[in-house]
C-alpha atoms as a PDB file:
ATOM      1  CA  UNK A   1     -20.280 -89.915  24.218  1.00  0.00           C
ATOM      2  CA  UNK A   2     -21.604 -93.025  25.009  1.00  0.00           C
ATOM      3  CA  UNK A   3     -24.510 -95.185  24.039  1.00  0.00           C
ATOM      4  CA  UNK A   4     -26.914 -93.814  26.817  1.00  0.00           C
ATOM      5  CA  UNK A   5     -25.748 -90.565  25.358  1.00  0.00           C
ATOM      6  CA  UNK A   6     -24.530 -89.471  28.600  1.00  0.00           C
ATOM      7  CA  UNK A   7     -21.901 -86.775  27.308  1.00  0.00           C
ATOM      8  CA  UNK A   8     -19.855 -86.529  30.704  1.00  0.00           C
ATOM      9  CA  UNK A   9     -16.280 -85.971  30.656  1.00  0.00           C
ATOM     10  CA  UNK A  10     -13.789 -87.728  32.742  1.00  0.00           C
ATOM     11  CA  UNK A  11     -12.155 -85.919  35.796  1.00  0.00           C
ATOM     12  CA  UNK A  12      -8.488 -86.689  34.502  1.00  0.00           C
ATOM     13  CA  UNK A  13      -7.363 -86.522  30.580  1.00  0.00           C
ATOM     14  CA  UNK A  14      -3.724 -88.119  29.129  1.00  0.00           C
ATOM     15  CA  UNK A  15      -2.796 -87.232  26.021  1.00  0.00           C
ATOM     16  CA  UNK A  16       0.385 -89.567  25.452  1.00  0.00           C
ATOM     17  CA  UNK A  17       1.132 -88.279  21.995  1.00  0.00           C
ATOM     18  CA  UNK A  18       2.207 -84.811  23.450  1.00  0.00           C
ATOM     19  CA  UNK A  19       2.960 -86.578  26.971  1.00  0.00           C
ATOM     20  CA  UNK A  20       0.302 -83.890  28.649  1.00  0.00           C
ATOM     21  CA  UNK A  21      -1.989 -84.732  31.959  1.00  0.00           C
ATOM     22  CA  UNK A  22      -5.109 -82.617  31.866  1.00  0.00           C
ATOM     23  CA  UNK A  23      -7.007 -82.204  35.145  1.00  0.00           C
ATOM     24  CA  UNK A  24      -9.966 -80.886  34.532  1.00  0.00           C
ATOM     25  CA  UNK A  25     -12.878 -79.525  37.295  1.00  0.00           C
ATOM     26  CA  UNK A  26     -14.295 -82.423  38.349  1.00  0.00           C
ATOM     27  CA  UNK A  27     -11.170 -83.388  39.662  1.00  0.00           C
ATOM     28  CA  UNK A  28     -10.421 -81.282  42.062  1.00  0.00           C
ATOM     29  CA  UNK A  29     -14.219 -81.236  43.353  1.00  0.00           C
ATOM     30  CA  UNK A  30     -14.382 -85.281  43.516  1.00  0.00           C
ATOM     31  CA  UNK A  31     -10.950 -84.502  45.627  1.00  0.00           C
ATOM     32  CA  UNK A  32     -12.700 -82.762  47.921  1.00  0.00           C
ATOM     33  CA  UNK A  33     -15.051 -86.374  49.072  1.00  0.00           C
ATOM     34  CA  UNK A  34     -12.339 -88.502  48.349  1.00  0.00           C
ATOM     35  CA  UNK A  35      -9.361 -87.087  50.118  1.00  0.00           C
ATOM     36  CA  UNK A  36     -11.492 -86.025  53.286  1.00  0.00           C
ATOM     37  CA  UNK A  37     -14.104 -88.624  53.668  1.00  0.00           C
ATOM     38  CA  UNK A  38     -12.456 -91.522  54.546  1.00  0.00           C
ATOM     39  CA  UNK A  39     -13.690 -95.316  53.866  1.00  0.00           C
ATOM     40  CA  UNK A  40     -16.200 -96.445  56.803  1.00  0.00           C
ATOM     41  CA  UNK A  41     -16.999 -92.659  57.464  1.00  0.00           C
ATOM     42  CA  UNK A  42     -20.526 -92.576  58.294  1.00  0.00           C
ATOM     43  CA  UNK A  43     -23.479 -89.913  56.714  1.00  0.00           C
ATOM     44  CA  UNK A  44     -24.678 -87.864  59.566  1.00  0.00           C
ATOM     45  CA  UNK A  45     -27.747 -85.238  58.822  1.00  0.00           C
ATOM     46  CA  UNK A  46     -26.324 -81.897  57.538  1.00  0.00           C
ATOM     47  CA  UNK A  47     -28.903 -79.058  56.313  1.00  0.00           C
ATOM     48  CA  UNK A  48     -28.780 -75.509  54.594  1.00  0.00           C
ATOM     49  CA  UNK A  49     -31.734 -73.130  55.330  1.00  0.00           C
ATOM     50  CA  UNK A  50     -30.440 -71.964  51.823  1.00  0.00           C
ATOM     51  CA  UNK A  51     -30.965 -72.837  48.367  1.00  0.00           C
ATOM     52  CA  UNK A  52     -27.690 -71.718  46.690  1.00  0.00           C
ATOM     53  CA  UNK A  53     -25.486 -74.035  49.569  1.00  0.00           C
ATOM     54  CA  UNK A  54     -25.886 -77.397  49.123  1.00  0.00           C
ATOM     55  CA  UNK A  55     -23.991 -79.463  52.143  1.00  0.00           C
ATOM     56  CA  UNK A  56     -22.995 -82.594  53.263  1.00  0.00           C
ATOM     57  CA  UNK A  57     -21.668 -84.294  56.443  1.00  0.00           C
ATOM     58  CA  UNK A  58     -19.700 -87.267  57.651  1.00  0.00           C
ATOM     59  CA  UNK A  59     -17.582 -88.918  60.662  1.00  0.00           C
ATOM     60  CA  UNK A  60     -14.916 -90.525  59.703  1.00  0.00           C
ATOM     61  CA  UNK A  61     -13.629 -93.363  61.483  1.00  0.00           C
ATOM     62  CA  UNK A  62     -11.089 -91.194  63.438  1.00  0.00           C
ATOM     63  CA  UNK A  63     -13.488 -89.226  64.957  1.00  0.00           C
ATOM     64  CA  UNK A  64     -12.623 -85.976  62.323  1.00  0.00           C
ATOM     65  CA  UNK A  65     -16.462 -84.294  61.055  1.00  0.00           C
ATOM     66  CA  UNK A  66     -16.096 -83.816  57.582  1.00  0.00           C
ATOM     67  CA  UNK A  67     -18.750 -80.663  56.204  1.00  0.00           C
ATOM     68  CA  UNK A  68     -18.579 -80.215  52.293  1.00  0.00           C
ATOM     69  CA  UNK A  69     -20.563 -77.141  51.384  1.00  0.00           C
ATOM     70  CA  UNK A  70     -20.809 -76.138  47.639  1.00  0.00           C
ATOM     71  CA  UNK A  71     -21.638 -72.363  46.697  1.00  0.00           C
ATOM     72  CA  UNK A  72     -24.136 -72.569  43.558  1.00  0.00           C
ATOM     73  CA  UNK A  73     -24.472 -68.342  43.595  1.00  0.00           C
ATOM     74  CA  UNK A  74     -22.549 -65.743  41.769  1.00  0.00           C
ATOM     75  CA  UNK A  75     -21.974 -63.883  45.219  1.00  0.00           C
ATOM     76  CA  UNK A  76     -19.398 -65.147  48.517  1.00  0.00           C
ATOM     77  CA  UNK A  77     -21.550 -66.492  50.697  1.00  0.00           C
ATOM     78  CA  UNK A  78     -21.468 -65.877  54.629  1.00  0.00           C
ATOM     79  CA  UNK A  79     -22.495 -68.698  56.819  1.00  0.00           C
ATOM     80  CA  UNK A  80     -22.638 -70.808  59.859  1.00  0.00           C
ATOM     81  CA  UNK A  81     -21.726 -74.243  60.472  1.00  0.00           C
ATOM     82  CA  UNK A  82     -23.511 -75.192  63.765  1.00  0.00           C
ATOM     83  CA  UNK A  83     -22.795 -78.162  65.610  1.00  0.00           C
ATOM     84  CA  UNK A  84     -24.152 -79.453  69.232  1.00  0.00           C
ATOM     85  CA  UNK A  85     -25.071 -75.948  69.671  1.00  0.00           C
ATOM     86  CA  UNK A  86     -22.032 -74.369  68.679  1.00  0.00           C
ATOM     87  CA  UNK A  87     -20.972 -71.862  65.819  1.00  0.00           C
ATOM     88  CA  UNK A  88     -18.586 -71.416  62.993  1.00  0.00           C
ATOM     89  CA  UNK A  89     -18.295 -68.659  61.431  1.00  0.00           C
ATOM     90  CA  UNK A  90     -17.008 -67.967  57.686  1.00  0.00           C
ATOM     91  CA  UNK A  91     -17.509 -67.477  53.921  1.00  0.00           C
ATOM     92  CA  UNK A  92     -18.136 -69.652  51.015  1.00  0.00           C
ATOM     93  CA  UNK A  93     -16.675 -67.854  47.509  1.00  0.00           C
ATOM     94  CA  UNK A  94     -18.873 -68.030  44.744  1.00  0.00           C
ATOM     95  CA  UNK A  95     -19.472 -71.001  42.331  1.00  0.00           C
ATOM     96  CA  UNK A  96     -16.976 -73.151  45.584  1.00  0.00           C
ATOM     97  CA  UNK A  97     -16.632 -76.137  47.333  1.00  0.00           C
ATOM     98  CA  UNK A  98     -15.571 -75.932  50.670  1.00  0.00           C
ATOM     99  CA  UNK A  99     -14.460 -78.568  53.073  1.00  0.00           C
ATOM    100  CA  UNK A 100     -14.312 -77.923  56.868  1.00  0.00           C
ATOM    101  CA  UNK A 101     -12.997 -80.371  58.923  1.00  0.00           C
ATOM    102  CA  UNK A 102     -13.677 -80.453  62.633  1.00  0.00           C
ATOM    103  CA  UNK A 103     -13.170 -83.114  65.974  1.00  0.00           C
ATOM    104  CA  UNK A 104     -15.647 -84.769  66.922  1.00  0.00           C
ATOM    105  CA  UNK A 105     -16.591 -87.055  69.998  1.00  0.00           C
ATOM    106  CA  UNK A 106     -19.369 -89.782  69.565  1.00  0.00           C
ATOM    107  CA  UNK A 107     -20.276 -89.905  73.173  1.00  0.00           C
ATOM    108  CA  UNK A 108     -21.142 -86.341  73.294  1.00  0.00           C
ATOM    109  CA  UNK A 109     -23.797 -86.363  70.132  1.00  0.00           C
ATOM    110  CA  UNK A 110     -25.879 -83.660  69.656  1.00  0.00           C
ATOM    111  CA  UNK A 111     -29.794 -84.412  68.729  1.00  0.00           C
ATOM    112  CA  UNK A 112     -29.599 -85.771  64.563  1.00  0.00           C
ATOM    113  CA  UNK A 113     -31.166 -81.610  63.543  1.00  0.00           C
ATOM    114  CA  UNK A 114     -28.174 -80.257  65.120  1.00  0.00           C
ATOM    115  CA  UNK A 115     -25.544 -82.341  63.823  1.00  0.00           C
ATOM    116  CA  UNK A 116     -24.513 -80.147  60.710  1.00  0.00           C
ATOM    117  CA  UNK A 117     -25.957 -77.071  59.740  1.00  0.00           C
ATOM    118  CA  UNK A 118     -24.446 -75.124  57.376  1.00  0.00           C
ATOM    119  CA  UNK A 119     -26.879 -72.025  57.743  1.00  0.00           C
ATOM    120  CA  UNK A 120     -26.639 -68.834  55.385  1.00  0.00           C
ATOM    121  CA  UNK A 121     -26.605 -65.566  57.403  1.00  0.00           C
ATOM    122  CA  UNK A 122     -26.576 -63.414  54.448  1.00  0.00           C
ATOM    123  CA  UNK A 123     -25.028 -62.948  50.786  1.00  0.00           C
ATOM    124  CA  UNK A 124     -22.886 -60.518  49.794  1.00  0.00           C
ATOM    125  CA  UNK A 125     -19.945 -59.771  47.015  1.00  0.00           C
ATOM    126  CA  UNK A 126     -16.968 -60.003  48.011  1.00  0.00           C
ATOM    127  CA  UNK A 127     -14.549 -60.007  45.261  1.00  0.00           C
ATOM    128  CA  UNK A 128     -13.286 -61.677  42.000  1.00  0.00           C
ATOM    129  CA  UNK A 129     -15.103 -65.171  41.937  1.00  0.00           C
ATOM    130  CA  UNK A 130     -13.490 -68.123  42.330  1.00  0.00           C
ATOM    131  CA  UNK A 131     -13.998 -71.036  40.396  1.00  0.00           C
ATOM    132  CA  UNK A 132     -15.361 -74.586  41.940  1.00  0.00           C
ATOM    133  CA  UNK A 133     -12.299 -76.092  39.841  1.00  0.00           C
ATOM    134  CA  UNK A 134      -9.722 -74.320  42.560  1.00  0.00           C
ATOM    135  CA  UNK A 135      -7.706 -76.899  44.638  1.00  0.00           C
ATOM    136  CA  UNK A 136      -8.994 -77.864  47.920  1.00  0.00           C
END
């Protein structure tokens, strides 16, 4: 607690009376912008045609194109990650983050709607869930 009342917790806890490190969710989802996105990486326009996949997008300073998609459903989700007109494939389990990185060459941009798209084609169980807190 705090005095905005903002009862957040924090991603890592130390308890140095029993000499335990407690990682808790955020964590491991927080890992999943800082170890991929890299400082200067610049926000490029990502989309979901889906409520339940919320998605982000960056190029990092290497040229990689970083695509973080988080799962809100219950169910795995199937989608498509389109780029300058091309097509991934593959699954996002339930209650996830996912991060998919790809290359990516400046000079050959694709129009700013077809940069990222990570597009649902359909939902469907698949399995035990898995929880966001899993280890990118």
């Amino acid at each position: 607690p705090n005095h905005a009342d903002n009862f957040c917790s924090a991603p890592v806890i130390a308890d140095a009376a029993r000499d335990v490190v407690f990682f808790l969710p955020s964590y491991y989802y927080i890992a999943h912008f800082s170890r991929y996105i890299r400082p200067g990486a610049q926000r490029v326009l990502c989309a979901s045609n889906r409520d339940v996949l919320l998605s982000t997008a960056y190029v990092n300073p290497d040229g990689t194109l970083v695509v973080v998609v988080l799962n809100e459903d219950d169910l795995w989700v199937d989608l498509s990650i389109k780029i300058a007109g091309r097509a991934v494939h593959t699954a996002a389990p339930a209650h996830s983050i996912t991060t998919f990185i790809f290359p990516f060459q400046a000079d050959a941009a694709p129009e700013p709607e077809d940069e990222a798209s990570a597009a649902e084609a359909g939902a469907a169980p698949r399995g035990a869930a898995e929880d966001a807190a899993s280890e990118p």
